[in-house]
C-alpha atoms as a PDB file:
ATOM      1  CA  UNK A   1     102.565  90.489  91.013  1.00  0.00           C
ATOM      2  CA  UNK A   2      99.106  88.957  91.016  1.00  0.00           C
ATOM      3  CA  UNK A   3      99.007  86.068  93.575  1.00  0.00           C
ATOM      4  CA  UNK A   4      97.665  82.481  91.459  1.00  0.00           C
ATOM      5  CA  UNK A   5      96.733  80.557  94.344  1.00  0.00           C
ATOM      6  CA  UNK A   6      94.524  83.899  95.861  1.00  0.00           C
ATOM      7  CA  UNK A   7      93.780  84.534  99.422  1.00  0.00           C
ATOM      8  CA  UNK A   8      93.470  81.770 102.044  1.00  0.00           C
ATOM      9  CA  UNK A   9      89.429  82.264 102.154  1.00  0.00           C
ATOM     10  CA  UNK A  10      89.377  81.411  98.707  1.00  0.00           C
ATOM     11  CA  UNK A  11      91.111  78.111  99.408  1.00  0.00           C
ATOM     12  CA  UNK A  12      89.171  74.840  99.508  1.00  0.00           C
ATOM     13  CA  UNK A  13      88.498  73.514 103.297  1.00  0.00           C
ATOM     14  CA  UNK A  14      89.348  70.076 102.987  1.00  0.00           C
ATOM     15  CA  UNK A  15      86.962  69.491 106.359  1.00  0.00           C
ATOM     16  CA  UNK A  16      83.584  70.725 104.523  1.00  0.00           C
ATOM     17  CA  UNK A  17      83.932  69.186 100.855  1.00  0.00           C
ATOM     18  CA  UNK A  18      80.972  67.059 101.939  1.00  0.00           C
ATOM     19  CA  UNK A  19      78.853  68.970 103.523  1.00  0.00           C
ATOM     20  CA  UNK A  20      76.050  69.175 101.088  1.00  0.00           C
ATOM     21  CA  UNK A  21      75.239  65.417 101.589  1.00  0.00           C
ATOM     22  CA  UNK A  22      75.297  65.563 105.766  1.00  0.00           C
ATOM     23  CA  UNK A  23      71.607  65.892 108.092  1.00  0.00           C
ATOM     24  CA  UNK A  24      70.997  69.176 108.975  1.00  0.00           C
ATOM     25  CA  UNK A  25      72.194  68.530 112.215  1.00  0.00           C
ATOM     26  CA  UNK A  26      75.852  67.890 111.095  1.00  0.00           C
ATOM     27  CA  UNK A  27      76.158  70.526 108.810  1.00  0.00           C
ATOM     28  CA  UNK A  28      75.701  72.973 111.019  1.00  0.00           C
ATOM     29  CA  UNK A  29      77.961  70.901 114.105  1.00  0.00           C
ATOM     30  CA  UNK A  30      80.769  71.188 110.860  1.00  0.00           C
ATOM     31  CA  UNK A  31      79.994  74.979 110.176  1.00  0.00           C
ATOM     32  CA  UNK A  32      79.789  75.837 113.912  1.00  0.00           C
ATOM     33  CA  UNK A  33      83.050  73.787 114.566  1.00  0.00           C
ATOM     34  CA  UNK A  34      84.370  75.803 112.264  1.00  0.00           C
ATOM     35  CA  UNK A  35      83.412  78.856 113.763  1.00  0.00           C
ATOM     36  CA  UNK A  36      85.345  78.068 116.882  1.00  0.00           C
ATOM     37  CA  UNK A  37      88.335  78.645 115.113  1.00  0.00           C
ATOM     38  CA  UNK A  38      87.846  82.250 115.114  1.00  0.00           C
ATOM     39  CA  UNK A  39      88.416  83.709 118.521  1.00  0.00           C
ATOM     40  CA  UNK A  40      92.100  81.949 118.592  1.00  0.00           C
ATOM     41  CA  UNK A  41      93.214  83.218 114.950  1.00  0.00           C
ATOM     42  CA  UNK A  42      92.016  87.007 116.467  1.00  0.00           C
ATOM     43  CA  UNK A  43      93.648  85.961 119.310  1.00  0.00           C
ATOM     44  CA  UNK A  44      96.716  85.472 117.473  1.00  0.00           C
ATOM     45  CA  UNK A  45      96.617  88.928 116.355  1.00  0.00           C
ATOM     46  CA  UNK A  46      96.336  90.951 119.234  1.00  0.00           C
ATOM     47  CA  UNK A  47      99.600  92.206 119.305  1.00  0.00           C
ATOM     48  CA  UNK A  48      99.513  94.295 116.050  1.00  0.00           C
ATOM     49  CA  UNK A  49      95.395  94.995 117.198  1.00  0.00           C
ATOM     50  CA  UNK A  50      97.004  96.773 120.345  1.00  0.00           C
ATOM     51  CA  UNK A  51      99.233  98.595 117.897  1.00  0.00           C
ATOM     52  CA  UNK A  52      95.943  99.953 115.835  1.00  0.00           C
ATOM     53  CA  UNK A  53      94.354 100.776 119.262  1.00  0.00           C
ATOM     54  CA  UNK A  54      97.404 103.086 120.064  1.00  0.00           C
ATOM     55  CA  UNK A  55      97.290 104.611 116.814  1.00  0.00           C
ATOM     56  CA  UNK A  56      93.242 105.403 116.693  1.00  0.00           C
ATOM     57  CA  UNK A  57      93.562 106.412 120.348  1.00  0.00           C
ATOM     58  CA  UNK A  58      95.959 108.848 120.085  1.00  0.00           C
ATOM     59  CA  UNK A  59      93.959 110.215 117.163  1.00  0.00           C
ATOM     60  CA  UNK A  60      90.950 110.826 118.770  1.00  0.00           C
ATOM     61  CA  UNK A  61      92.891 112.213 122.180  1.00  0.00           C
ATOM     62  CA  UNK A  62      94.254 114.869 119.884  1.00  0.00           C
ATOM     63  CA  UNK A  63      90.537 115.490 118.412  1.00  0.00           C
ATOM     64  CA  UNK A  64      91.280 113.774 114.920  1.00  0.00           C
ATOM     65  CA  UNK A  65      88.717 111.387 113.654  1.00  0.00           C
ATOM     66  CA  UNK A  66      88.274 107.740 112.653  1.00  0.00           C
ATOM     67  CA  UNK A  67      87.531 106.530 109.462  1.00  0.00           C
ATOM     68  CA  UNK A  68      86.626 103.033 108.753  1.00  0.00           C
ATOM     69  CA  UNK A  69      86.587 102.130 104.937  1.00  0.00           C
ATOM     70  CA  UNK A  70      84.987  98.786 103.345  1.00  0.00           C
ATOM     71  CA  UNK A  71      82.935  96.764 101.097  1.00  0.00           C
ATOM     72  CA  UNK A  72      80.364  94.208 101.234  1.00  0.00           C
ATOM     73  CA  UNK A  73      80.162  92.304 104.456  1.00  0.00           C
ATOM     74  CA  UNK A  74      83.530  93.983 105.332  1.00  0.00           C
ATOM     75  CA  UNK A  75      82.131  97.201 105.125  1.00  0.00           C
ATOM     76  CA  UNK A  76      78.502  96.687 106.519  1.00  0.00           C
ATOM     77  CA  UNK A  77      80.494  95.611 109.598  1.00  0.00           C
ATOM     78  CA  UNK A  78      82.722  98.450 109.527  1.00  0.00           C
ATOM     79  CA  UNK A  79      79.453 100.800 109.636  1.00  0.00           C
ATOM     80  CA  UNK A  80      77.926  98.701 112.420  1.00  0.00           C
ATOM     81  CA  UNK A  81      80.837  99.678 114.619  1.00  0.00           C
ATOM     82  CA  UNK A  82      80.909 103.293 113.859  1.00  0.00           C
ATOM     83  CA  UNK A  83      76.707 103.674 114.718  1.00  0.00           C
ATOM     84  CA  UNK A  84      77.256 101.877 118.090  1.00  0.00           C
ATOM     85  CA  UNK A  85      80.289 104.136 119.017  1.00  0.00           C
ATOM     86  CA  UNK A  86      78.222 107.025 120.101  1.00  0.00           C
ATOM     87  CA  UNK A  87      75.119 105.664 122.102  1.00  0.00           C
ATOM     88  CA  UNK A  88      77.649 102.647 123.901  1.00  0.00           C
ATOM     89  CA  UNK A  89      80.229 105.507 124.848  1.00  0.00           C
ATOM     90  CA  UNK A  90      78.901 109.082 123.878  1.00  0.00           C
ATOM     91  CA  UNK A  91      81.132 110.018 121.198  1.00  0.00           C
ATOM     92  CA  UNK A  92      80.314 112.787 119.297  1.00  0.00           C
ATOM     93  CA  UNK A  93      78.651 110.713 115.995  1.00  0.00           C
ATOM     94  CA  UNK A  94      81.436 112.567 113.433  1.00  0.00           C
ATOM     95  CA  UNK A  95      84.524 111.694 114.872  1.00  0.00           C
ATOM     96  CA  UNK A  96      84.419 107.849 114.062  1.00  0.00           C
ATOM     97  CA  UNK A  97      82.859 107.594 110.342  1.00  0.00           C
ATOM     98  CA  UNK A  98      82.152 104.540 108.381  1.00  0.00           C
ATOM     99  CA  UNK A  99      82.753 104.916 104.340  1.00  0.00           C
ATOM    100  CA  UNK A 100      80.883 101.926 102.525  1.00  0.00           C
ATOM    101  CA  UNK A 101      81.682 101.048  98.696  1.00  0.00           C
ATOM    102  CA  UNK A 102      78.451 101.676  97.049  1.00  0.00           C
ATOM    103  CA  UNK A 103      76.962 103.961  99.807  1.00  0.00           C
ATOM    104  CA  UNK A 104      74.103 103.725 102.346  1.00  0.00           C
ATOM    105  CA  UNK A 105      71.988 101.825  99.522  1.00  0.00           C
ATOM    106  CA  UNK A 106      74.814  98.975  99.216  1.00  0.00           C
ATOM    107  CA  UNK A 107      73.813  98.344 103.842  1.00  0.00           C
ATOM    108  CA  UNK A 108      71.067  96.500 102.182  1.00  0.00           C
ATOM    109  CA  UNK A 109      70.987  95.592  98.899  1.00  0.00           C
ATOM    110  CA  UNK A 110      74.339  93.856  96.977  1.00  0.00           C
ATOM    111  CA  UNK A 111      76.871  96.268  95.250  1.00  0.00           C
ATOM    112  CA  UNK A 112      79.821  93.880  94.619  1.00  0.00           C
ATOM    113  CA  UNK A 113      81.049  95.918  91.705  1.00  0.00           C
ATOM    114  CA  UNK A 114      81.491  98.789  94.165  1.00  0.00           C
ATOM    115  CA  UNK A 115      84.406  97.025  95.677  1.00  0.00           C
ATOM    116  CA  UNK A 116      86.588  97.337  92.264  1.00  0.00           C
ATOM    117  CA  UNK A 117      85.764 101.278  92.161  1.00  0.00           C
ATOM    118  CA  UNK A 118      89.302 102.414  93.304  1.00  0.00           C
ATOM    119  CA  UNK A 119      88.487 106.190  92.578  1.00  0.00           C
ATOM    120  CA  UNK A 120      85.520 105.741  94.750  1.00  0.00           C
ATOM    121  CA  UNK A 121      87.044 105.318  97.528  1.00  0.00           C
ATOM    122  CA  UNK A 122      90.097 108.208  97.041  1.00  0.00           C
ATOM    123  CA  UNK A 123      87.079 110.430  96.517  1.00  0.00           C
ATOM    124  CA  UNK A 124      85.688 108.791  99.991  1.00  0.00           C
ATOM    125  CA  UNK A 125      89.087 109.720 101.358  1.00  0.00           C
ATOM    126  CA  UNK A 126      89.179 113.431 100.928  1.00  0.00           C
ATOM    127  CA  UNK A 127      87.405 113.818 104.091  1.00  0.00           C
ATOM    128  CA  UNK A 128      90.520 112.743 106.013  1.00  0.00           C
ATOM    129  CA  UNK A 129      92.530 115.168 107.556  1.00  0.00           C
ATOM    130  CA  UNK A 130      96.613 115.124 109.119  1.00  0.00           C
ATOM    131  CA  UNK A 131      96.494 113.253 111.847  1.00  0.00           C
ATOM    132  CA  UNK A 132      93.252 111.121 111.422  1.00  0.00           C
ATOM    133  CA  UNK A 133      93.269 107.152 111.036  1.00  0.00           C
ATOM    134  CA  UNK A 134      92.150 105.372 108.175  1.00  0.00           C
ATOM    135  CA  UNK A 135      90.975 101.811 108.492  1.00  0.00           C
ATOM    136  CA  UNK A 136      90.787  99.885 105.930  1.00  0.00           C
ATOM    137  CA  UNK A 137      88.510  96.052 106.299  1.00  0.00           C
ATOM    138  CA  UNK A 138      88.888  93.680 103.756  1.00  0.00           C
ATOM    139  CA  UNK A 139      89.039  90.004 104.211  1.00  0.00           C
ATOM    140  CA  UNK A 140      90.687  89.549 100.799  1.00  0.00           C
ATOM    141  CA  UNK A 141      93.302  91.850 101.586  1.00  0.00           C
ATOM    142  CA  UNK A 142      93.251  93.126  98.253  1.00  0.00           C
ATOM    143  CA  UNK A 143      89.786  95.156  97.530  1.00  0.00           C
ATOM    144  CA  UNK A 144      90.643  97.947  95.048  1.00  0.00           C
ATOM    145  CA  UNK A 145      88.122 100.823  96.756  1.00  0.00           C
ATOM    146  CA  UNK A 146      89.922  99.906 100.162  1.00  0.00           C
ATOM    147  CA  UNK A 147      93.144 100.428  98.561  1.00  0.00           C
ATOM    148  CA  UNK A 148      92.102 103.358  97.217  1.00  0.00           C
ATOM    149  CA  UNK A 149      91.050 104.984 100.270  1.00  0.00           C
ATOM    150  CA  UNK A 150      94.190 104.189 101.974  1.00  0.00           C
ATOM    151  CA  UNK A 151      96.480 105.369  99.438  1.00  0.00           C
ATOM    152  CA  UNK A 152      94.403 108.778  99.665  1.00  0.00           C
ATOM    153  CA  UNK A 153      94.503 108.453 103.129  1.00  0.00           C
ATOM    154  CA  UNK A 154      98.129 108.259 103.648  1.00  0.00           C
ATOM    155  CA  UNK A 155      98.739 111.091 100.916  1.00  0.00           C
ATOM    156  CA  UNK A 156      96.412 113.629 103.181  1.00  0.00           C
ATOM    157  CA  UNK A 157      98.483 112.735 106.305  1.00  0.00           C
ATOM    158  CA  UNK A 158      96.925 109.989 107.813  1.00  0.00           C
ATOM    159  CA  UNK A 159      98.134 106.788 109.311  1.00  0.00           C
ATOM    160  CA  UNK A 160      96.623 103.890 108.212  1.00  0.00           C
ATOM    161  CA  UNK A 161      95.600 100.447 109.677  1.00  0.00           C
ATOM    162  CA  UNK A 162      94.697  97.235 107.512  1.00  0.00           C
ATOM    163  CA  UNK A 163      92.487  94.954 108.793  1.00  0.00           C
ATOM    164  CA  UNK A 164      92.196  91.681 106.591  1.00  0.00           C
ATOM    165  CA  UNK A 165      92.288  87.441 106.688  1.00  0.00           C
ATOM    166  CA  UNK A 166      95.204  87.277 105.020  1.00  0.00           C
ATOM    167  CA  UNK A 167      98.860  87.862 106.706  1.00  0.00           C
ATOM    168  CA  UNK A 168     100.380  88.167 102.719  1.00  0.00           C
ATOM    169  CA  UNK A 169      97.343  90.931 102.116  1.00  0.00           C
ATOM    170  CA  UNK A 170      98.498  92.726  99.039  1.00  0.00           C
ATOM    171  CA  UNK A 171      97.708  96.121 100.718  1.00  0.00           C
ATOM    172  CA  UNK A 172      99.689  95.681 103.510  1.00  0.00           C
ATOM    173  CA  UNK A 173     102.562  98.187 102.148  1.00  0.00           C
ATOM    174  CA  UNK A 174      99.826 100.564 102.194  1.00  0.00           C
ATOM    175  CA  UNK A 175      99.488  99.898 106.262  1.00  0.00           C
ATOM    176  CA  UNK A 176     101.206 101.535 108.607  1.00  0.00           C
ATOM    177  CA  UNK A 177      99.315  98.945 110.740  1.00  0.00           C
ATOM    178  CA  UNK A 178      98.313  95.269 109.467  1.00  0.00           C
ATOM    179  CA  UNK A 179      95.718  93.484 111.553  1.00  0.00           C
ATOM    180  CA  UNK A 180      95.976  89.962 109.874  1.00  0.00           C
ATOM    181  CA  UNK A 181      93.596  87.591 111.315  1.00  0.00           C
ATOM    182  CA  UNK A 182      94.595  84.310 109.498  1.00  0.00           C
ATOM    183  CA  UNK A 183      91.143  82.559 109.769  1.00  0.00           C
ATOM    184  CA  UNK A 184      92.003  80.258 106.715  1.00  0.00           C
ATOM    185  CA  UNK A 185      89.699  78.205 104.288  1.00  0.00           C
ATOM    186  CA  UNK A 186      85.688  79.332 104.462  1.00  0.00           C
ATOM    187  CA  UNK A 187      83.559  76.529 105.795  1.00  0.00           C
ATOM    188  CA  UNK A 188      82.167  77.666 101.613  1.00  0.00           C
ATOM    189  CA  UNK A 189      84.988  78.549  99.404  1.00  0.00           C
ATOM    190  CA  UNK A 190      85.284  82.460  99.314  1.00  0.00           C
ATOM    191  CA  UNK A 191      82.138  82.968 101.154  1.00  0.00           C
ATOM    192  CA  UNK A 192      83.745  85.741 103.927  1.00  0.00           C
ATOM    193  CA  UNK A 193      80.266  86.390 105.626  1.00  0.00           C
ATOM    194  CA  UNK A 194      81.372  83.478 107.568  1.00  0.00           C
ATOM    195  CA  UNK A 195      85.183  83.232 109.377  1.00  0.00           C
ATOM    196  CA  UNK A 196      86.621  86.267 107.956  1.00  0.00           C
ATOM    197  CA  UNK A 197      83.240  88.226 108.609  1.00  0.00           C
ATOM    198  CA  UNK A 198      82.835  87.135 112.907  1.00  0.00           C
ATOM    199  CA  UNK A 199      87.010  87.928 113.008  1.00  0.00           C
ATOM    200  CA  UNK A 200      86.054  91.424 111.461  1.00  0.00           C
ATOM    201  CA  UNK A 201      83.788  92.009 113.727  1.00  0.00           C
ATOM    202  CA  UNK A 202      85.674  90.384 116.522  1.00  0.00           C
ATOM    203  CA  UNK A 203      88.186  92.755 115.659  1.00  0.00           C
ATOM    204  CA  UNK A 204      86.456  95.741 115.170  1.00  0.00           C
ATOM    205  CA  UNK A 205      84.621  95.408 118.373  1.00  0.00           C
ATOM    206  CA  UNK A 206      87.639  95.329 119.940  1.00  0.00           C
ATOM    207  CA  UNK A 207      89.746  97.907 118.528  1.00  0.00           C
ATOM    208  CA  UNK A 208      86.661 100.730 119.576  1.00  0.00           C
ATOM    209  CA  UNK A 209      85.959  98.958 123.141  1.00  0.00           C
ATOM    210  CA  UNK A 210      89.515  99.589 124.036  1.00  0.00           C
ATOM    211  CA  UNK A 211      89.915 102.907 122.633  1.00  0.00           C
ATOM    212  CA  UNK A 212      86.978 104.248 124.204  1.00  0.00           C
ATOM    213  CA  UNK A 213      88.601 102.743 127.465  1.00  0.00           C
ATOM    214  CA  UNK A 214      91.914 104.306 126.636  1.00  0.00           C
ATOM    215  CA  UNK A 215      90.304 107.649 126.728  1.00  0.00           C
ATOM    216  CA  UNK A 216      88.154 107.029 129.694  1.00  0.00           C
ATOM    217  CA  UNK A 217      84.932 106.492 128.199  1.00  0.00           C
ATOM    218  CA  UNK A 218      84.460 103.771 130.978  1.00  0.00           C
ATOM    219  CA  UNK A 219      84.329 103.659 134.653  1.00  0.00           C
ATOM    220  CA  UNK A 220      85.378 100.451 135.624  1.00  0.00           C
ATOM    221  CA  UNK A 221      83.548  97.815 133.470  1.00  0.00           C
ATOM    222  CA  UNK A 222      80.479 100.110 133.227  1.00  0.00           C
ATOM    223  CA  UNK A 223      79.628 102.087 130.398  1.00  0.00           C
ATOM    224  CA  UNK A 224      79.834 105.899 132.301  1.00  0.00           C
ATOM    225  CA  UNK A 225      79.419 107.836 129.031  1.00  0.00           C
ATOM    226  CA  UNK A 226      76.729 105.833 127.421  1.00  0.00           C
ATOM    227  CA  UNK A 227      73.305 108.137 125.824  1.00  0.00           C
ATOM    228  CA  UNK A 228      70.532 107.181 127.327  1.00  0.00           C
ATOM    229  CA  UNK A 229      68.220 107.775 125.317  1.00  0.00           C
ATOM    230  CA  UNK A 230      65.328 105.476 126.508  1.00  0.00           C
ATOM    231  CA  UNK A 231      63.780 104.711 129.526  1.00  0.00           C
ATOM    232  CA  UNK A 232      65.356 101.414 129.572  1.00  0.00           C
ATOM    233  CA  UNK A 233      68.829 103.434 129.449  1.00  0.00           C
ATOM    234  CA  UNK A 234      68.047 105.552 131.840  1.00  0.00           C
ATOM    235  CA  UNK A 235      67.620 103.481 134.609  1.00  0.00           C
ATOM    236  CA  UNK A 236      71.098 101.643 133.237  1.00  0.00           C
ATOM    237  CA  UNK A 237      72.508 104.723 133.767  1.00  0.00           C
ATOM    238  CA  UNK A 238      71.038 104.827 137.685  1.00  0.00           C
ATOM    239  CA  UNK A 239      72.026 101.143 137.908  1.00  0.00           C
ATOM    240  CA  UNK A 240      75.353 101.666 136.764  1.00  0.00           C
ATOM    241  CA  UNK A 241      76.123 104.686 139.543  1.00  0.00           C
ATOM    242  CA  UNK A 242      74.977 102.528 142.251  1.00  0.00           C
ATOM    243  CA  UNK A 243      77.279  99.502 141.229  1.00  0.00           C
ATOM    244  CA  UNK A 244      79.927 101.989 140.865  1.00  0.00           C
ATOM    245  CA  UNK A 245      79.330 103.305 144.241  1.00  0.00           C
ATOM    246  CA  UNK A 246      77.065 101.798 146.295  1.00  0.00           C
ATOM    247  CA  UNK A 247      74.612 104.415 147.002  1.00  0.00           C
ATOM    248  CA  UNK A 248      71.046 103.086 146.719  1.00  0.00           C
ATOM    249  CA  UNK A 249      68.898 104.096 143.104  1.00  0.00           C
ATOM    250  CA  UNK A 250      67.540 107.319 144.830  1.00  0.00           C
ATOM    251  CA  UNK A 251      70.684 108.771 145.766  1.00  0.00           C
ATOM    252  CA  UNK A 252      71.519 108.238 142.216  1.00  0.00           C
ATOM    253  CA  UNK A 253      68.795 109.594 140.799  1.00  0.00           C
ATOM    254  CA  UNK A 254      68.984 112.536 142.816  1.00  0.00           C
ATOM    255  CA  UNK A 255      72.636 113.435 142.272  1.00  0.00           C
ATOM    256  CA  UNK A 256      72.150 112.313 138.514  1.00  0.00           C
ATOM    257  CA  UNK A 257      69.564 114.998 138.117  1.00  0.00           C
ATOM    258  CA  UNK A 258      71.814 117.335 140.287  1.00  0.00           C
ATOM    259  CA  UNK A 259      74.315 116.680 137.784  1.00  0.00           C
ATOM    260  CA  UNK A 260      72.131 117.891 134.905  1.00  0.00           C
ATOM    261  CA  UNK A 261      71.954 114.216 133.265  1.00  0.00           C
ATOM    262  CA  UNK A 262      75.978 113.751 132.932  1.00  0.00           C
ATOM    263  CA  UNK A 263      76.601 110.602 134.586  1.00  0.00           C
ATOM    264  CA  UNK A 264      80.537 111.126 135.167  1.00  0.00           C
ATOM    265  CA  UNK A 265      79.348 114.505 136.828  1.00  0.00           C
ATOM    266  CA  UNK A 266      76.997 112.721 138.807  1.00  0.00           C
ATOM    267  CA  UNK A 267      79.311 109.464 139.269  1.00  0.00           C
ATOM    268  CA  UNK A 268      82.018 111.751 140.448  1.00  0.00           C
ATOM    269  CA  UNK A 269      80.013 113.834 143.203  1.00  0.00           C
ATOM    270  CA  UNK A 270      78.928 110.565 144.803  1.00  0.00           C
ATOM    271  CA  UNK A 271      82.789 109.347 145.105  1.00  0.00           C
ATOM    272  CA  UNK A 272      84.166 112.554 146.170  1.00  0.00           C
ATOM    273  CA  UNK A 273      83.213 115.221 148.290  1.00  0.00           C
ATOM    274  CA  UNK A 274      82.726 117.661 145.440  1.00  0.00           C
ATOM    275  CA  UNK A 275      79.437 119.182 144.150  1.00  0.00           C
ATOM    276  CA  UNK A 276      78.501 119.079 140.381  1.00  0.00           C
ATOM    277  CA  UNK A 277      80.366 122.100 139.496  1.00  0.00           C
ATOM    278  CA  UNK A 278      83.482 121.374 140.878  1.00  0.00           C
ATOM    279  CA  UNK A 279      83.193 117.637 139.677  1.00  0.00           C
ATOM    280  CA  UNK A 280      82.849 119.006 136.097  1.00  0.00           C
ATOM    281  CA  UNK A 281      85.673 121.337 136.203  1.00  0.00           C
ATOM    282  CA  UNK A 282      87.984 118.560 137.846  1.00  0.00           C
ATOM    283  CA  UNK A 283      86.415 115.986 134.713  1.00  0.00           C
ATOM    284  CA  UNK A 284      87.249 118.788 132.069  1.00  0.00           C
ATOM    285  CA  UNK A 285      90.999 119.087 133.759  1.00  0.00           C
ATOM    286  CA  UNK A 286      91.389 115.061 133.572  1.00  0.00           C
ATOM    287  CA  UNK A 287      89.865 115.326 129.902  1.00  0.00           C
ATOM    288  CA  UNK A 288      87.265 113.190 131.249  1.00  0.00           C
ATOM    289  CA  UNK A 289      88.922 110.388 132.901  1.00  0.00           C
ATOM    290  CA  UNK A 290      86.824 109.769 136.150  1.00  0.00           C
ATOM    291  CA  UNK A 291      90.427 108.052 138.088  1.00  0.00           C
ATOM    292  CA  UNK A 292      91.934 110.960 137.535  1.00  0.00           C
ATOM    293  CA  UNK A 293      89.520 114.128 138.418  1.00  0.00           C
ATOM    294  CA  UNK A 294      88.857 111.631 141.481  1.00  0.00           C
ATOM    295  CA  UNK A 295      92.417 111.461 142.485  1.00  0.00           C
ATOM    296  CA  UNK A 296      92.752 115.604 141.927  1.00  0.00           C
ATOM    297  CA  UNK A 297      89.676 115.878 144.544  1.00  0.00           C
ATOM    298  CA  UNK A 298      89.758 113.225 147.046  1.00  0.00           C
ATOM    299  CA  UNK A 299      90.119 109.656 147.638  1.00  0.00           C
ATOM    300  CA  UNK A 300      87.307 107.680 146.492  1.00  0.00           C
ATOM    301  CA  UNK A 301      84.547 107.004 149.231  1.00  0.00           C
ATOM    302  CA  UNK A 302      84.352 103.223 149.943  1.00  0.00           C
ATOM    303  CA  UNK A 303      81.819 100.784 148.505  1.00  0.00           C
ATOM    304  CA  UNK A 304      79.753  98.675 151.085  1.00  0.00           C
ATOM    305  CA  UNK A 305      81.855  95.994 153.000  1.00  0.00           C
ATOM    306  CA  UNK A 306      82.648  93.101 150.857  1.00  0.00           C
ATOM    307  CA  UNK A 307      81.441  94.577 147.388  1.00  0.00           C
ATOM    308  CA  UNK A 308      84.192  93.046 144.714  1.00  0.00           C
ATOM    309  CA  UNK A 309      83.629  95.597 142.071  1.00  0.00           C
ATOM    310  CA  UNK A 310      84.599  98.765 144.008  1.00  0.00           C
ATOM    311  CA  UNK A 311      87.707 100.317 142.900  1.00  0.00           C
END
């Protein structure tokens, strides 16, 4: 049954009715107040958010893939995500893909009647496989190629997670997961760029950050299995292996290059006794978790006296 009254973002916000006739400098103290609300809706949703994390984690452990499926602002977000997972934490750049209604044009240019094309995205969905993870990011709850995709999704095996701004979403049944981030009335009626678009990417942000931690992809705090592709990243990269261990930049240099450019090889020679062979194998036995290849070689070396981030 169609819903009358609609989503919540479609809702008039009884705080903003006048904010066409404020100063400049009020409308955007209303809009930004209204921003603030965000980060304790997502907040509020963490618990089903660590249940999607589980999910896409045990996924990728298993060497299934990610799929994130969208439209409009929803979906441009959902494709920001997936570009950043493989420079921030070296993924391989197919195993988390983003599906956009409309396709790459629709990153720049407006394709709202791509949203309604449910056979688009069940076409998108073919690519899924048994065991991979469909996400589906819709701040209506309700976007027809989203449903699509997850109704394909869940027909080729997958499990499925529903991100949206509405805890009623009418593609929930469709989720084995529902992350609902209830961020309420727009600051402008329906316009989802605004709440509902900073608790997607609030939420999105999160959900990869922790997987990639759940499968190791950090050391610490520090990014271990970032690309550094630039010279900016490359001295990260040295930066990073002397906060890790305290060894001074040309130790870390050295053993980096030693290493062949892998900076868990390299991070793991400086905290163990091991050379970079040996630190490899012991990495490819903990399926690169850095505690654990440490723990099969030696106890970490200590940091200098004092240091607070040595673990």
């Amino acid at each position: 049954m169609t819903r009358m009254d609609g989503p919540p973002t479609e809702a008039r916000n009884p705080r903003t009715v006048a904010i066409d006739e404020l100063p400049t400098l009020d409308v955007l103290r209303l809009l930004s107040a209204e921003d603030a609300t965000v980060p304790a809706a997502v907040a509020a949703a963490l618990p089903r958010l660590a249940d999607a994390v589980d999910l896409v984690t045990a996924a990728l452990a298993a060497d299934r893939r990610l799929h994130y499926f969208g439209a409009g602002t929803s979906g441009r977000l959902a494709v920001l995500d997936a570009a950043e997972v493989r420079p921030t934490f070296g993924l391989a750049a197919d195993r988390v893909v983003a599906h956009l209604a409309g396709g790459e044009r629709a990153m720049t240019h407006s394709s709202e009647s791509a949203e309604d094309d449910v056979a688009a995205g069940a076409a998108a969905a073919a690519e899924l496989s048994d065991g991979d993870v469909a996400v589906g990011v819709t701040a209506s709850g309700r976007t027809p190629y989203v449903g699509g995709a997850l109704r394909a999704g869940r027909e080729r095996g997958a499990r499925t997670v529903l991100v949206s701004a509405d805890p009623r979403a009418a593609l929930a049944p469709l989720a084995d997961v529902h992350v609902a981030v209830d961020t309420g009335p727009e600051a402008i009626t329906g316009s989802t760029r605004l709440k509902a678009g900073t608790a997607a990417k609030l939420v999105l942000n999160s959900l990869s950050t922790a997987v990639m931690i759940r499968l190791g992809r950090t050391y610490s705090n520090l990014m271990i299995d970032m690309v550094a592709s630039n010279d900016k990243l490359r001295g990260r990269q040295v930066r990073m292996l002397a906060q890790a261990t305290g060894a001074d930049p040309d130790a870390c240099r050295e053993a980096l290059t030693a290493a062949a450019g892998d900076p868990k090889v390299a991070l793991v020679t400086l905290l163990s006794p091991a050379g970079p062979e040996d630190a490899r194998r012991a990495l490819a036995d903990a399926r690169g978790m850095v505690r654990n290849a440490l723990r099969a070689l030696a106890p970490p070396a200590p940091g200098p006296a004092g240091d607070p981030y040595q673990r």
